[in-house]
Protein backbone atom coordinates (compact mmCIF):
# COMPACT_ATOMS: atom_id res chain seq x y z
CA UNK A 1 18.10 -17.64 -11.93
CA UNK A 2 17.71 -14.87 -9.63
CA UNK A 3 18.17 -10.90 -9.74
CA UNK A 4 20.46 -9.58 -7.80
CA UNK A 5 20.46 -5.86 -6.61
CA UNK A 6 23.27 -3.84 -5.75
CA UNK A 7 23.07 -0.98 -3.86
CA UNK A 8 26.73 0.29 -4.99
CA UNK A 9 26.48 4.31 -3.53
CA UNK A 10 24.68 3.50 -0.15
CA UNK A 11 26.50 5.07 2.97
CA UNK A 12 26.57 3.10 5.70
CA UNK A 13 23.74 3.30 8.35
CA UNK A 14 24.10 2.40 11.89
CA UNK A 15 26.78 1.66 14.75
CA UNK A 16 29.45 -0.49 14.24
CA UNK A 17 28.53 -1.86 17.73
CA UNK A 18 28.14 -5.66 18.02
CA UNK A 19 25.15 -7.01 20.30
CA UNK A 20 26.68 -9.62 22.42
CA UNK A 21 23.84 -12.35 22.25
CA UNK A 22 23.86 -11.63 18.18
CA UNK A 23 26.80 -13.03 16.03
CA UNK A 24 26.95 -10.58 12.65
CA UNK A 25 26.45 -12.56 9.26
CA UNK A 26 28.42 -11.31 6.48
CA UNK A 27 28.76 -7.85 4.66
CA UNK A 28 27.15 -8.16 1.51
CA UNK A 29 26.45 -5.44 -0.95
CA UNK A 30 23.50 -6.85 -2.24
CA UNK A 31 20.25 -8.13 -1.34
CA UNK A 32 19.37 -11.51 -2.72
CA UNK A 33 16.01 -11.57 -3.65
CA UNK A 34 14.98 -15.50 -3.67
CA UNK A 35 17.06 -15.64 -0.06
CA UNK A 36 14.70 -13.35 1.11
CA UNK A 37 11.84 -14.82 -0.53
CA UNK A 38 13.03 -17.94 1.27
CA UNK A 39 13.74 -16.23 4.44
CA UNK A 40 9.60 -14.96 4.25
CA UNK A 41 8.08 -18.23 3.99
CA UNK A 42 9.95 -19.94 6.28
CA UNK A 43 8.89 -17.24 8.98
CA UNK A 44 5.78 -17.61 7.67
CA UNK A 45 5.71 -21.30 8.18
CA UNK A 46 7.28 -21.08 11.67
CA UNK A 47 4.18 -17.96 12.51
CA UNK A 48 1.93 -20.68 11.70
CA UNK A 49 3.53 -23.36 13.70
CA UNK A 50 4.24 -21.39 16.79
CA UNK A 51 2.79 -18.00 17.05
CA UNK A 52 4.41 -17.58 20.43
CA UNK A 53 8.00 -17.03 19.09
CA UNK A 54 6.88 -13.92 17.46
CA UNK A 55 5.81 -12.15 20.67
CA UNK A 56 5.45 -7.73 20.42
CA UNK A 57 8.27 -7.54 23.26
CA UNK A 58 10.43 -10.18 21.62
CA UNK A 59 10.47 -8.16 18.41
CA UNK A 60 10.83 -4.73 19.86
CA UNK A 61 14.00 -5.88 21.51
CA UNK A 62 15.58 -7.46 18.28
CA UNK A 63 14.53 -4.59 16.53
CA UNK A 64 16.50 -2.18 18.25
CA UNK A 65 19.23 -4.13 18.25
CA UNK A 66 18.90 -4.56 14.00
CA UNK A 67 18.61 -0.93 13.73
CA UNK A 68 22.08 -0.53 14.48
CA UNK A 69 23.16 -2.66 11.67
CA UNK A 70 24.08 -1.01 8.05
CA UNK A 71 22.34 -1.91 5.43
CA UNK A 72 25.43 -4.27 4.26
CA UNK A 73 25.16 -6.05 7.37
CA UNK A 74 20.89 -6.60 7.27
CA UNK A 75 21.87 -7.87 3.70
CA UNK A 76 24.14 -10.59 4.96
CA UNK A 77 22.22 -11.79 7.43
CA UNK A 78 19.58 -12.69 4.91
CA UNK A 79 22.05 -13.98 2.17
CA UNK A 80 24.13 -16.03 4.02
CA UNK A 81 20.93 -17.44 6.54
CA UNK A 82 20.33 -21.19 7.53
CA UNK A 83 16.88 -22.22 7.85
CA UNK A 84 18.04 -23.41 11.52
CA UNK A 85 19.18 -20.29 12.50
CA UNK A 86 16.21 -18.97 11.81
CA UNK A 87 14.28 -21.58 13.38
CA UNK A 88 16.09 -20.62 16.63
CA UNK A 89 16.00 -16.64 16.33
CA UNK A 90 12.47 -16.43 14.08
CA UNK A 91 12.09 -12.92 15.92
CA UNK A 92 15.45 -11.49 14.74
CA UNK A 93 14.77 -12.42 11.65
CA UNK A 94 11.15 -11.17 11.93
CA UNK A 95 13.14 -7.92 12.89
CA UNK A 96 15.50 -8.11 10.08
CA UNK A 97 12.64 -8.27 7.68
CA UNK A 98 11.19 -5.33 9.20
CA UNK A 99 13.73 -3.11 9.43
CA UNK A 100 14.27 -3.99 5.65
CA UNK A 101 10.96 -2.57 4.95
CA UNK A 102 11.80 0.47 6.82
CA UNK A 103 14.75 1.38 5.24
CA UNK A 104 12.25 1.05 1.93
CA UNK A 105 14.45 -2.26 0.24
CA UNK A 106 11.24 -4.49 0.29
């Protein structure tokens, strides 16, 4: 099956400030791995499919608004996604996904 990391003595990061275009998913203490490896290639398909959804502005803007998230938060959006919410936000979760990799998770 899959592994699952916990991140058990992380503080939380962030604002507890809620973006009003942006419902928050869950408050997981883990990251599931094959979610996110799930989450990846359907972005990926999507990039391919429409590269216009993934504009530099677009991703700037959800980007700031992800940064606010903790880390608990980030992980719930990607463990409790739906392939079409991410076909209708591919940016925030574009943004998710890189404000994983900043924080140093993937």
């Amino acid at each position: 099956m899959g592994e699952l990391i916990k991140f058990s003595d992380l503080k939380n990061k962030g604002s507890e400030k809620s973006a009003p275009s942006e419902k928050r998913e869950g408050n997981d203490d883990h990251l599931n791995m094959y979610k996110l490896t799930d989450v990846l290639n359907i972005l990926t398909a999507l990039k391919k499919a429409d590269i216009s959804a993934f504009g530099q502005r677009t991703i700037d803007r959800k980007r700031k608004l992800v940064s606010g998230y903790t880390d608990n938060e980030l992980f719930g959006w990607i463990n409790n996604y739906t392939e079409a919410t991410i076909k209708v936000h591919p940016s925030f979760f574009g943004a998710i996904i890189d404000e994983l990799r900043f924080r140093k998770f993937i």
